[in-house]
N, C-alpha and C. Protein backbone atom coordinates (compact mmCIF):
# COMPACT_ATOMS: atom_id res chain seq x y z
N UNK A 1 112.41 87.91 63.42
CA UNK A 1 112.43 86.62 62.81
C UNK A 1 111.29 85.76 63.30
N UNK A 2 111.73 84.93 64.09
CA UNK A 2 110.63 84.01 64.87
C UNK A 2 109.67 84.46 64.89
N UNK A 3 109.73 85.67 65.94
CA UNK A 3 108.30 86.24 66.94
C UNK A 3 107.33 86.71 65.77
N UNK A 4 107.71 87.37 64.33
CA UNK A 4 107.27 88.14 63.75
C UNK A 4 106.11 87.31 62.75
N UNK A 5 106.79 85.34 63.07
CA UNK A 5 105.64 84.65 62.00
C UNK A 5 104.78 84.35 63.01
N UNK A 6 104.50 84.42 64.12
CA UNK A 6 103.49 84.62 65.08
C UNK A 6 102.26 85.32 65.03
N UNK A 7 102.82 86.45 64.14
CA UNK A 7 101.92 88.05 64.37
C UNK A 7 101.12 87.66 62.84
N UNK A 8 99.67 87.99 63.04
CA UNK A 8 98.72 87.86 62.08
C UNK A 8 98.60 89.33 61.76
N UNK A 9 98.23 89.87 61.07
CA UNK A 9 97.42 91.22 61.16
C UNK A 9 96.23 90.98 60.34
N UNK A 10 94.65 91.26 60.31
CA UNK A 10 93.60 91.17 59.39
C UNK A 10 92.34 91.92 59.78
N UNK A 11 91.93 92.76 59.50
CA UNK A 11 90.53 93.70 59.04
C UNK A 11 89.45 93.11 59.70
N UNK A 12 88.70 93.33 60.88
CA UNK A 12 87.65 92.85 61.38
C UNK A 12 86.39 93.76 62.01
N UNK A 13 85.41 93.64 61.65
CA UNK A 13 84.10 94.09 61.94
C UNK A 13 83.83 94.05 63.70
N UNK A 14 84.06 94.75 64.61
CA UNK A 14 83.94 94.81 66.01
C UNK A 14 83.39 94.10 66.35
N UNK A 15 82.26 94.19 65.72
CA UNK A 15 80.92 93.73 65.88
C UNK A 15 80.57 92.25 66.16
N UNK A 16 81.61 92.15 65.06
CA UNK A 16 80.97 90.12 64.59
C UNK A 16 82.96 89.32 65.38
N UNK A 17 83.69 90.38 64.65
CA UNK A 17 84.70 89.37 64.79
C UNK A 17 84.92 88.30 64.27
N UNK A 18 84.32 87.89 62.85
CA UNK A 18 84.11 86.73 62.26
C UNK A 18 85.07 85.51 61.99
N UNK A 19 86.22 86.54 61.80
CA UNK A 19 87.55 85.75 61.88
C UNK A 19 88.24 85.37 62.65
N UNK A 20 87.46 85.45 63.77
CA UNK A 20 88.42 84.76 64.71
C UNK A 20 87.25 83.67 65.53
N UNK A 21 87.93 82.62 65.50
CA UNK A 21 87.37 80.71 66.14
C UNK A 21 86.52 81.67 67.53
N UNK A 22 86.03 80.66 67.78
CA UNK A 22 85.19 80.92 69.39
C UNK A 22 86.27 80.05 70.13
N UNK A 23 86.22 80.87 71.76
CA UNK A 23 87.26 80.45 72.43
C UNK A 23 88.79 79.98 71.75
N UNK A 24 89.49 81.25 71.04
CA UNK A 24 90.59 81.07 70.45
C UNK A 24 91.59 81.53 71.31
N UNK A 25 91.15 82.87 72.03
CA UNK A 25 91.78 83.59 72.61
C UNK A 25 92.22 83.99 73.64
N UNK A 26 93.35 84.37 74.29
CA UNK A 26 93.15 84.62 75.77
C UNK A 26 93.26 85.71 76.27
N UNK A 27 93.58 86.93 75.95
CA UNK A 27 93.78 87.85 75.92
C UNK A 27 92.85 89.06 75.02
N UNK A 28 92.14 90.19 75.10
CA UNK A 28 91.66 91.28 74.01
C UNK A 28 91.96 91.98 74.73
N UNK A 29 92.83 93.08 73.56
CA UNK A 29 93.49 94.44 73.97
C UNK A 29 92.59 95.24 73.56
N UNK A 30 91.92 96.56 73.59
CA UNK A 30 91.79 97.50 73.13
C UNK A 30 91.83 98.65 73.69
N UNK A 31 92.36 99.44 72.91
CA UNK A 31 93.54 101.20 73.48
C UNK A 31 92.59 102.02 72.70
N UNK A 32 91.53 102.59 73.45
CA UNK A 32 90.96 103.88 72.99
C UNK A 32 90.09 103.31 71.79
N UNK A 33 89.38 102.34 71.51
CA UNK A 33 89.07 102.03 70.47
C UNK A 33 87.58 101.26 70.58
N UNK A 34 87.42 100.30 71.59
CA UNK A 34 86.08 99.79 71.79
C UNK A 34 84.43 101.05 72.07
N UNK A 35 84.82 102.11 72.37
CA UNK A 35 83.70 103.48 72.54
C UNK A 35 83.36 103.96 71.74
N UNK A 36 84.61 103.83 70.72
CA UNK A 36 84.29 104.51 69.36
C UNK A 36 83.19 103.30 68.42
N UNK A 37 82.84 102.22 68.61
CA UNK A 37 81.68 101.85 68.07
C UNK A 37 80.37 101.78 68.48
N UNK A 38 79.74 102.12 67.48
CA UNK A 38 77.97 101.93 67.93
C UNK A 38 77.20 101.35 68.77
N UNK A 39 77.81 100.34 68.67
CA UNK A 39 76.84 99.06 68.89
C UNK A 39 77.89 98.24 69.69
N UNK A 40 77.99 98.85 70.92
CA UNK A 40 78.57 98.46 72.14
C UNK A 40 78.28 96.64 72.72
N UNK A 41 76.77 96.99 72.99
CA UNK A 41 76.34 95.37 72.92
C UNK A 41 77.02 93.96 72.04
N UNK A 42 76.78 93.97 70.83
CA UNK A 42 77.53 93.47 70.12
C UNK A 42 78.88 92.98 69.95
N UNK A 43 79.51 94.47 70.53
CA UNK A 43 80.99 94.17 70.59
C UNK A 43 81.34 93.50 71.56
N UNK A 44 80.80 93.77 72.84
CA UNK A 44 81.15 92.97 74.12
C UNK A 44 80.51 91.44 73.97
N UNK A 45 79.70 91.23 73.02
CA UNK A 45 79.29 89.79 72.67
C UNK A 45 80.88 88.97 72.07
N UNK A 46 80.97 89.71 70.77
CA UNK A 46 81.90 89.65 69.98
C UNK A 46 83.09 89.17 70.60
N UNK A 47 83.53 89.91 72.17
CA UNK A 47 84.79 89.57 72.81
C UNK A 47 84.39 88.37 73.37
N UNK A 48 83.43 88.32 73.93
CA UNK A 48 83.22 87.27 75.14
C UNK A 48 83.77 85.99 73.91
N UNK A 49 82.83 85.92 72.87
CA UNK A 49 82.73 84.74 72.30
C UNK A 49 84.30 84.02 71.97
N UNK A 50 85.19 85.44 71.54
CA UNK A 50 86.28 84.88 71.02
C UNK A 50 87.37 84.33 72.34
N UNK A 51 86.88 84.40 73.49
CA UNK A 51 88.19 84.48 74.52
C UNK A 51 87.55 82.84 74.98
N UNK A 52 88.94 82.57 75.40
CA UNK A 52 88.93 81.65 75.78
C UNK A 52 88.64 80.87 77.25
N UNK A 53 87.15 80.25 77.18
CA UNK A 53 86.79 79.85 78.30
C UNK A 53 87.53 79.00 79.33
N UNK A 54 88.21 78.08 78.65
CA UNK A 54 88.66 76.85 79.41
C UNK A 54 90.26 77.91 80.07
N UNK A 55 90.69 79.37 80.06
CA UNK A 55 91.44 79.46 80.38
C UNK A 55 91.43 80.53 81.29
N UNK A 56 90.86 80.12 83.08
CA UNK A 56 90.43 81.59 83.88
C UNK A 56 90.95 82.43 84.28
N UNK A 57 92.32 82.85 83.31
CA UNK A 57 93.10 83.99 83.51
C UNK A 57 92.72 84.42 81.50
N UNK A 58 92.14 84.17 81.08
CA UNK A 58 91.59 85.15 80.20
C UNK A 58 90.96 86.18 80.48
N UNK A 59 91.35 87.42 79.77
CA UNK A 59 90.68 89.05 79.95
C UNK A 59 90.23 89.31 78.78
N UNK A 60 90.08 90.63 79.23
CA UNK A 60 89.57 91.65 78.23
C UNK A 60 89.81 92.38 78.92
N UNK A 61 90.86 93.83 78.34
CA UNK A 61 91.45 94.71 78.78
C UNK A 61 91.72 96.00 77.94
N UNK A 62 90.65 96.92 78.36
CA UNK A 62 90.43 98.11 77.70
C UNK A 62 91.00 99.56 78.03
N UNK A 63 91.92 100.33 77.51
CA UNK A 63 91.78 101.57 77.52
C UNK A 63 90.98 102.62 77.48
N UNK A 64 90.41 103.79 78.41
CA UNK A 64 89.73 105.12 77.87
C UNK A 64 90.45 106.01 78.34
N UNK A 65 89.80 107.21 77.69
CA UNK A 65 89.90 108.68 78.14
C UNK A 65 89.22 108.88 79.43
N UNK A 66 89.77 109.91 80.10
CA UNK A 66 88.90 110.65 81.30
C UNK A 66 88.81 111.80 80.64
N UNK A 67 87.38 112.19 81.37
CA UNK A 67 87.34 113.43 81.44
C UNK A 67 86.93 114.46 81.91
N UNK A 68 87.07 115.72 82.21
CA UNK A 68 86.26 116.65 83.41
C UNK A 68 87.83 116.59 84.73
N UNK A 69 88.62 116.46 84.16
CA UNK A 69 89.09 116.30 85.43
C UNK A 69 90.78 117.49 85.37
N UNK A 70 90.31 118.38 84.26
CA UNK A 70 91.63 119.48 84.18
C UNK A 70 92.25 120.02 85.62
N UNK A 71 90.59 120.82 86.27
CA UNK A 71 91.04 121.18 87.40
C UNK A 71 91.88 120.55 88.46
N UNK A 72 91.29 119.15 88.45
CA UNK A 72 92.39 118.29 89.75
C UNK A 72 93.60 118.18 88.94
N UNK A 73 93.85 118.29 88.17
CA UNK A 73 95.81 117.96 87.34
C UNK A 73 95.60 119.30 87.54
N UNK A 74 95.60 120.37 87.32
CA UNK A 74 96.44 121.54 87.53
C UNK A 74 96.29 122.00 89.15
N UNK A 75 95.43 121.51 89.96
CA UNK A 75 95.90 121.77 90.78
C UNK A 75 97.14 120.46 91.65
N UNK A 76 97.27 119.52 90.52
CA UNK A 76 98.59 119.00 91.01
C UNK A 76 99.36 119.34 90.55
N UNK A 77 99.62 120.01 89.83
CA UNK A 77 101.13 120.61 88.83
C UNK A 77 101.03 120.28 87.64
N UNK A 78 100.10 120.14 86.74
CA UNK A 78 100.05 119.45 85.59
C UNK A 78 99.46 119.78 84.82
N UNK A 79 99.29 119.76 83.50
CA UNK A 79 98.58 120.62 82.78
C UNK A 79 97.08 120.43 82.35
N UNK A 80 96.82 121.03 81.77
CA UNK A 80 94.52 120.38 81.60
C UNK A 80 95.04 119.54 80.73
N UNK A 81 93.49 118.82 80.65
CA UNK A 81 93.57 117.41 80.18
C UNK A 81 93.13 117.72 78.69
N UNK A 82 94.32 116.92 77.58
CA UNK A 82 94.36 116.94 76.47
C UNK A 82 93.12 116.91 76.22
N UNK A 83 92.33 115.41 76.75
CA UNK A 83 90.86 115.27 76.33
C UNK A 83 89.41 116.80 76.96
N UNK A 84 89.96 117.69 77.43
CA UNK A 84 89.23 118.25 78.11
C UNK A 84 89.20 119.76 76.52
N UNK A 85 90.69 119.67 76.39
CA UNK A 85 90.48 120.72 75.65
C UNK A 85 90.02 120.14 73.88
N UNK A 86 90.57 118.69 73.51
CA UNK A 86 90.10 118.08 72.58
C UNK A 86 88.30 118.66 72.40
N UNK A 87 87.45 118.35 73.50
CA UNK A 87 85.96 118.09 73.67
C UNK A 87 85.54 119.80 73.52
N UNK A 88 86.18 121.00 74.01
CA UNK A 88 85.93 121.79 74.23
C UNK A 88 85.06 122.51 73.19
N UNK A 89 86.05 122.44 71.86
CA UNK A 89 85.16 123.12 70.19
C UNK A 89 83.79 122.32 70.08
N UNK A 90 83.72 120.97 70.25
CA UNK A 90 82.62 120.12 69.99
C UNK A 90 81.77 121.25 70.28
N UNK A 91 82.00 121.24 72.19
CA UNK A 91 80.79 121.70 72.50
C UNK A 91 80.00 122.85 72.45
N UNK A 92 81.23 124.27 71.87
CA UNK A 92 81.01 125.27 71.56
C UNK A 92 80.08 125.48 69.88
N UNK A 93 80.84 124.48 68.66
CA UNK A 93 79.62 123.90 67.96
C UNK A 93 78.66 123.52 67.82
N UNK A 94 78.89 122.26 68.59
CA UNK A 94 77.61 121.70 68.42
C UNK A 94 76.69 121.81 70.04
N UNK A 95 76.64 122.90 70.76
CA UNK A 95 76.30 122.73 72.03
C UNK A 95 74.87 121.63 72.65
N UNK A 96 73.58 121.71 71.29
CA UNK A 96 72.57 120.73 71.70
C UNK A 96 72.92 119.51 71.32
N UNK A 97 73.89 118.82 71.05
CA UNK A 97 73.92 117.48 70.35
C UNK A 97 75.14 116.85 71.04
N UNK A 98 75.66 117.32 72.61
CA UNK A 98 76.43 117.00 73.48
C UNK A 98 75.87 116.60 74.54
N UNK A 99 75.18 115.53 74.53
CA UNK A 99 74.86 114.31 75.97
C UNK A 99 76.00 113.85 76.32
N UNK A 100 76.47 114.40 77.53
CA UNK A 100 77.47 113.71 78.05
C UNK A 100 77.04 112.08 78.59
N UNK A 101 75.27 112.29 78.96
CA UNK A 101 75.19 110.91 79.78
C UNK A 101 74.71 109.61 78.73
N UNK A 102 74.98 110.11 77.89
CA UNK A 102 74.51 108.69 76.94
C UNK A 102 76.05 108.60 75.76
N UNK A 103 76.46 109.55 75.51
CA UNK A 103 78.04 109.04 74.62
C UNK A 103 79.02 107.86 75.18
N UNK A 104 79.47 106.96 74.50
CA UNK A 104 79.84 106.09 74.94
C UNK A 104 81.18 105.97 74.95
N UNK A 105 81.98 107.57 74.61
CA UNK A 105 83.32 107.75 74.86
C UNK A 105 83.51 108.00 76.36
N UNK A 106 81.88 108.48 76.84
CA UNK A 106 82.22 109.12 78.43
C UNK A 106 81.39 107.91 79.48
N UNK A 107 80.94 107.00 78.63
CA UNK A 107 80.69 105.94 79.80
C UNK A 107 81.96 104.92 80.18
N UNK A 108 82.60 105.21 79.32
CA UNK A 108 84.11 104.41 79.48
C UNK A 108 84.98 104.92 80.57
N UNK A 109 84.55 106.06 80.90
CA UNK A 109 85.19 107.07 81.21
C UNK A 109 85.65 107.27 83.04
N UNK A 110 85.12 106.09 83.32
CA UNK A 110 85.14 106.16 84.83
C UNK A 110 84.53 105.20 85.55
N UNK A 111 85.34 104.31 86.83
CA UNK A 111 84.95 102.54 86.88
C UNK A 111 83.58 102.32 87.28
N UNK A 112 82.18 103.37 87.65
CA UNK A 112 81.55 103.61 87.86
C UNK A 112 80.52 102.99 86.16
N UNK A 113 81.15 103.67 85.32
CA UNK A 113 80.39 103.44 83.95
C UNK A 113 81.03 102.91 83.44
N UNK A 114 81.93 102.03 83.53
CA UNK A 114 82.70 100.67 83.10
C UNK A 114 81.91 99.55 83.64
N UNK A 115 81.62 99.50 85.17
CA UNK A 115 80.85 98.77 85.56
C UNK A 115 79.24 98.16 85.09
N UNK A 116 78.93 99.88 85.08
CA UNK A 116 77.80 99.86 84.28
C UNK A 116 77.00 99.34 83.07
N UNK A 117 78.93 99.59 82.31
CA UNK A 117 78.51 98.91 80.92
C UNK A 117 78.72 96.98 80.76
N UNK A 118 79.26 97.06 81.50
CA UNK A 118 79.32 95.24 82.03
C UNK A 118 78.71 94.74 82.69
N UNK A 119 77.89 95.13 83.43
CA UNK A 119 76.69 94.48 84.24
C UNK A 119 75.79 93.28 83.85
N UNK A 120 75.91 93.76 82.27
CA UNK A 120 74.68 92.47 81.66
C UNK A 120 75.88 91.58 80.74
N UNK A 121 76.40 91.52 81.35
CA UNK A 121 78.11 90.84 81.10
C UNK A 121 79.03 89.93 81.73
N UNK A 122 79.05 90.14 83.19
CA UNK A 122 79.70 89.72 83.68
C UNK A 122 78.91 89.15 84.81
N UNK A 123 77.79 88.09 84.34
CA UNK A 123 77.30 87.20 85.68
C UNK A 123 77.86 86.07 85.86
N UNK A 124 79.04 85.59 85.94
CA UNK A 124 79.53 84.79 86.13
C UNK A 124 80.46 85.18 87.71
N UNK A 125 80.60 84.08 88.73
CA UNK A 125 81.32 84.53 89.96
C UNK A 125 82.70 84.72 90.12
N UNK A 126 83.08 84.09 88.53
CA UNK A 126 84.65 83.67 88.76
C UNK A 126 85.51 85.16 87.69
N UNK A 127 84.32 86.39 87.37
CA UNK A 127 84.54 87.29 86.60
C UNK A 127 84.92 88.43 87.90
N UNK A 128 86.02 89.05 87.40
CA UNK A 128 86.66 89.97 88.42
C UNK A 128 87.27 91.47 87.52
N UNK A 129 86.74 93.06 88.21
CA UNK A 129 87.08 94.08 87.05
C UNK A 129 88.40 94.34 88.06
N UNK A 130 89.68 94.68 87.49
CA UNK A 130 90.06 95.66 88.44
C UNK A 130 90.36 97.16 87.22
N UNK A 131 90.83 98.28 87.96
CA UNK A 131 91.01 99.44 87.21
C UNK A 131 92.19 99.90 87.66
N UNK A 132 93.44 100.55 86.41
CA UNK A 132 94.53 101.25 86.69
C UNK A 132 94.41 102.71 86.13
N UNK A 133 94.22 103.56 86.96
CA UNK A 133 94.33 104.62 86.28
C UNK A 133 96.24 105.21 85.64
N UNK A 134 95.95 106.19 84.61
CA UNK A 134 97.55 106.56 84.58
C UNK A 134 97.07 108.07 83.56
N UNK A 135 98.30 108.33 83.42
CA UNK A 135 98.87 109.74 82.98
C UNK A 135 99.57 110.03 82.17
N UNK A 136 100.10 110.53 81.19
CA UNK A 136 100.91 111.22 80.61
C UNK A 136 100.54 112.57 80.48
N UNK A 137 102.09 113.70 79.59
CA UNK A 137 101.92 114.32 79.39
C UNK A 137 102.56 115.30 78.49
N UNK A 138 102.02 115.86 77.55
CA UNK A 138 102.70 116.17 76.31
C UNK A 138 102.81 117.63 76.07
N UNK A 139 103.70 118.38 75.43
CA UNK A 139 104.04 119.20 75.05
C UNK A 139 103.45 119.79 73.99
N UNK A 140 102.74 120.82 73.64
CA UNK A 140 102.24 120.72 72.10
C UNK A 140 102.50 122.60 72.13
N UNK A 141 102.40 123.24 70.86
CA UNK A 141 102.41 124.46 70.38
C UNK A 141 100.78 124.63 69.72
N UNK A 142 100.28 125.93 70.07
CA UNK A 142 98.88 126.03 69.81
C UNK A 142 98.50 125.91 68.45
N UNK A 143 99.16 126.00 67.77
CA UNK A 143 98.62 125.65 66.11
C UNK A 143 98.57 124.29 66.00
N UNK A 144 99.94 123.88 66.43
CA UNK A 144 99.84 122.43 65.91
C UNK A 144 98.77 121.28 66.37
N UNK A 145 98.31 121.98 67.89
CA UNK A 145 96.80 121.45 68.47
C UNK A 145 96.02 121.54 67.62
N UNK A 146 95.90 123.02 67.03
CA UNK A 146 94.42 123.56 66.29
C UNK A 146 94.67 122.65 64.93
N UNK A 147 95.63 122.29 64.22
CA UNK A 147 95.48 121.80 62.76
C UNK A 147 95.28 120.37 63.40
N UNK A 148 95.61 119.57 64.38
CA UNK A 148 95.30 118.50 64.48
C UNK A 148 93.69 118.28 65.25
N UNK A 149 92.63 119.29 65.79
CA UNK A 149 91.64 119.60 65.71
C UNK A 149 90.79 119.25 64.17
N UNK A 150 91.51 120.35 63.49
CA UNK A 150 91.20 120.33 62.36
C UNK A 150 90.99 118.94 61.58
N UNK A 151 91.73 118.36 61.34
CA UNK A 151 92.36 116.90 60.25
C UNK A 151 91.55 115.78 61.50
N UNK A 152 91.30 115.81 63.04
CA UNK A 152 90.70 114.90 62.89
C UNK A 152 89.21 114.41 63.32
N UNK A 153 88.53 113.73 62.35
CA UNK A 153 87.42 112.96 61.67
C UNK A 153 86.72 112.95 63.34
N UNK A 154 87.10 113.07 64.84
CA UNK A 154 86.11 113.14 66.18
C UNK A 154 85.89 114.51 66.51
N UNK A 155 86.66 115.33 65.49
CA UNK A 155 86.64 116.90 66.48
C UNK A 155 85.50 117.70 65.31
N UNK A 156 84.54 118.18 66.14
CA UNK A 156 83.59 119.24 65.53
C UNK A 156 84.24 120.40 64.32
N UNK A 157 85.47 120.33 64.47
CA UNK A 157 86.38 121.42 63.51
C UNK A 157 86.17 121.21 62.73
N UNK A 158 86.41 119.74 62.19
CA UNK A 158 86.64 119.69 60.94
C UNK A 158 85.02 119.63 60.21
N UNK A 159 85.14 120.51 59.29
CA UNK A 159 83.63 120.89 58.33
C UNK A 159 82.87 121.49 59.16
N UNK A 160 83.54 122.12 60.11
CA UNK A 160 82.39 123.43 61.03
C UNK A 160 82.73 124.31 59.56
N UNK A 161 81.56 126.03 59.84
CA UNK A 161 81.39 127.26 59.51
C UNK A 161 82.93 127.36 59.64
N UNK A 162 83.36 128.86 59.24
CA UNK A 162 84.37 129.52 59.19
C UNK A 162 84.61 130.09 60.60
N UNK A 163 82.98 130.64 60.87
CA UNK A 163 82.57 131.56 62.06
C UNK A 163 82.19 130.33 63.10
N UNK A 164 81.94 129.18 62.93
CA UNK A 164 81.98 128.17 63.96
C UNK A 164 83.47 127.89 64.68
N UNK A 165 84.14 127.73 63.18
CA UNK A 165 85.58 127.10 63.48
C UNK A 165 86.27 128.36 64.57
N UNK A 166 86.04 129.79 64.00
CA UNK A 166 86.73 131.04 64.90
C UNK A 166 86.39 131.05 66.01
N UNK A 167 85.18 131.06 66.62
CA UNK A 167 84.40 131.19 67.93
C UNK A 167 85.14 129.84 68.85
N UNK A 168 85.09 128.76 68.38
CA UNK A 168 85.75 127.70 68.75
C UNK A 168 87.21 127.40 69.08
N UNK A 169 87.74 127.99 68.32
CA UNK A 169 89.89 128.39 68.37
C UNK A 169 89.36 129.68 69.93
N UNK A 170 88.66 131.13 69.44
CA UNK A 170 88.98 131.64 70.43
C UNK A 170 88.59 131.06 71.80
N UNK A 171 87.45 129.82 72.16
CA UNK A 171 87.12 129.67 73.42
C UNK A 171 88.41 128.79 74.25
N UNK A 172 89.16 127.86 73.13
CA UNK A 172 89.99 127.12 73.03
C UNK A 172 91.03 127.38 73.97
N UNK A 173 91.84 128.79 72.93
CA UNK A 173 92.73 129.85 73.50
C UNK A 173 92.29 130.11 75.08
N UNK A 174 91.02 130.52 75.09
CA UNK A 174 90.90 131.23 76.52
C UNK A 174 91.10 130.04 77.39
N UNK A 175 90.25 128.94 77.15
CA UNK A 175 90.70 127.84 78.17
C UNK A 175 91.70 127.27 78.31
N UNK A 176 93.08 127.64 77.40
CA UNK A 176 94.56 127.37 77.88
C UNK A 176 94.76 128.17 78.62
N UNK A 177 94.91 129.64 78.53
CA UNK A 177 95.27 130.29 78.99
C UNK A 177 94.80 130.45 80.55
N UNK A 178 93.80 130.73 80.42
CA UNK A 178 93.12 130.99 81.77
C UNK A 178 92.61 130.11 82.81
N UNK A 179 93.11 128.41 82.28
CA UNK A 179 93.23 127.81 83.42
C UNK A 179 93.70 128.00 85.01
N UNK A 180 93.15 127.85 85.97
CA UNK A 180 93.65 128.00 87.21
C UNK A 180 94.90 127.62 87.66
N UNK A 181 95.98 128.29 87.66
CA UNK A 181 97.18 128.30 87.70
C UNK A 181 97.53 127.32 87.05
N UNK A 182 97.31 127.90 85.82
CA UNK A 182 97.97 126.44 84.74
C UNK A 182 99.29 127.25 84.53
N UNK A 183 99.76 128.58 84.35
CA UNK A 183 101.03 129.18 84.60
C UNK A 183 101.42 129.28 83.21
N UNK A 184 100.28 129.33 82.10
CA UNK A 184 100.41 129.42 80.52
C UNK A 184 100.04 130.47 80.37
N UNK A 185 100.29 131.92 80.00
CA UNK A 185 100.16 133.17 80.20
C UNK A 185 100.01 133.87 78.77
N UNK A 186 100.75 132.94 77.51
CA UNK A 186 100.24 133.17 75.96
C UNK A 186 100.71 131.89 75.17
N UNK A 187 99.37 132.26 74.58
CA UNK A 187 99.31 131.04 73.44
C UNK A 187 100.26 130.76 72.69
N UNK A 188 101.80 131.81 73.22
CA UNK A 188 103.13 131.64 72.33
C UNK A 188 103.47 130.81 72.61
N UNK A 189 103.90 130.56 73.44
CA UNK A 189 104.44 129.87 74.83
C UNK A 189 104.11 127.76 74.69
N UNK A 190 105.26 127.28 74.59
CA UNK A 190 104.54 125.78 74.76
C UNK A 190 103.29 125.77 75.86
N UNK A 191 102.66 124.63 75.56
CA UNK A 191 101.65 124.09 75.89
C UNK A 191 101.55 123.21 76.57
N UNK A 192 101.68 122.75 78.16
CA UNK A 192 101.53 121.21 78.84
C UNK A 192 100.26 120.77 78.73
N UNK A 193 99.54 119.88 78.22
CA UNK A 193 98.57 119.32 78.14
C UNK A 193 99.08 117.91 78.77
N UNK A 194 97.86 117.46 79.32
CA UNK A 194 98.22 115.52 80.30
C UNK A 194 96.53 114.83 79.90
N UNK A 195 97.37 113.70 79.65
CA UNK A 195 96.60 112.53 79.29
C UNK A 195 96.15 111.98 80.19
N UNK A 196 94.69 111.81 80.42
CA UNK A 196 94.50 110.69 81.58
C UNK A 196 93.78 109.77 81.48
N UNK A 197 94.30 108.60 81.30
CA UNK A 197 93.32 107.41 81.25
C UNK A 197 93.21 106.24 82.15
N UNK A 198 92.31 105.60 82.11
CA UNK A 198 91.58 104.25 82.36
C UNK A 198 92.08 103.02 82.50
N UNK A 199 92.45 102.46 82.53
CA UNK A 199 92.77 100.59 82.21
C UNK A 199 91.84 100.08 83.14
N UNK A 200 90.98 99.16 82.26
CA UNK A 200 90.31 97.94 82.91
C UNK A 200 90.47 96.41 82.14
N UNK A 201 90.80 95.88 83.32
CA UNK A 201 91.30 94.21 82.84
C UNK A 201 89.79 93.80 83.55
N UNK A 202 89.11 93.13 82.77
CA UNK A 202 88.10 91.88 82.92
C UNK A 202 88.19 90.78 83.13
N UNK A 203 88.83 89.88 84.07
CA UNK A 203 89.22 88.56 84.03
C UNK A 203 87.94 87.52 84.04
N UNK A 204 88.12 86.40 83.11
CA UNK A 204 86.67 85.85 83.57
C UNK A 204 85.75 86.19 82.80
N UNK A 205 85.90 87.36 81.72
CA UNK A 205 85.22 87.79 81.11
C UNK A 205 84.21 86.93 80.11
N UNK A 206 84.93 85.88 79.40
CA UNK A 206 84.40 84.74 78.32
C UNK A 206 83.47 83.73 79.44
N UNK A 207 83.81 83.76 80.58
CA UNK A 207 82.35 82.43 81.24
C UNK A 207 81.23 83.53 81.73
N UNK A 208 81.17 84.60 81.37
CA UNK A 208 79.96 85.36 81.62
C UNK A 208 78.71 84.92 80.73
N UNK A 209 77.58 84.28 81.55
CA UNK A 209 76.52 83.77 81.27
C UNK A 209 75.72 84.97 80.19
């Protein structure tokens, strides 16, 4: 009732943010979603402008992926990292057109290149990052990985070769399986895959000069 005439929902350009006042806001969420645009610069303009200065517990508080980091979860009991095997076909596809050090899904990716990417951002003294890392972890059956490979629009699958797409399922397979005591022995068999991501809150973010 109430809470629900509160809630706006409306279509906005990252970039510009046009619809929303300068200093309206006190709060920007985004879950896995700010890396996926181009024009990074822009967007972090875009936030600053809309948050609200006069209020110095305003953020900006972003979600990412990690990644590279299967081996340390399985050697805690846990399974490789969704995003590890997600990236895997890319790179078996497309192997020259995988810069890990310039993609901006993997500068998100660790408080090191979070920092990095805020540097020309956050000169203000009263701007503070902190970082939460966390985890999940999901269950999946190997097809239903591979068709959701397939269907989505970030994974090299979809509109590879026939003989791209095969070479890619089998490297896939081998890297479930033959993880270091990942304890997955056939691709019959459920699947533990674990999520690991990021949280960074920016406080202070909108009086950055």
């Amino acid at each position: 009732g109430g809470f629900l005439t509160k809630l706006v929902f409306q279509q906005e350009d990252g970039t510009k943010l046009e619809g929303i006042p300068d200093g309206s806001v006190d709060l920007v969420v985004s879950l896995f979603g700010v890396f996926l645009i181009p024009d990074q610069e822009a967007t972090l303009k875009a936030i600053q402008r809309v948050l609200n200065k006069k209020n110095k517990n305003s953020a900006f508080a972003n979600g990412s992926w990690r990644f590279g980091i299967s081996e340390d979860l399985v050697r805690r009991g846990f399974g490789v990292s969704l995003q590890d095997a997600f990236e895997l076909p890319n790179k078996v596809i497309h192997p020259n057109n995988h810069d890990d050090d310039t993609m901006s899904i993997k500068k998100w990716a660790s408080p090191e290149g979070i920092r990095a990417l805020l540097s020309g951002h956050t000169g203000s003294s009263s701007c503070s990052i902190e970082f939460y890392p966390s985890m999940h972890t999901t269950v999946w059956e190997f097809e239903n990985l591979w068709n959701m490979l397939q269907s989505n629009p970030m994974s090299a699958v979809q509109g590879a070769s026939e003989a791209d797409a095969a070479r890619a399922r089998q490297e896939l397979g081998k890297f479930l399986v033959t993880s270091k005591d990942h304890g997955t022995s056939s691709l019959n068999k459920p699947l533990m895959l674990s999520t690991a991501s990021i949280l960074c809150v920016v406080k202070g973010f909108a009086a950055a000069e």
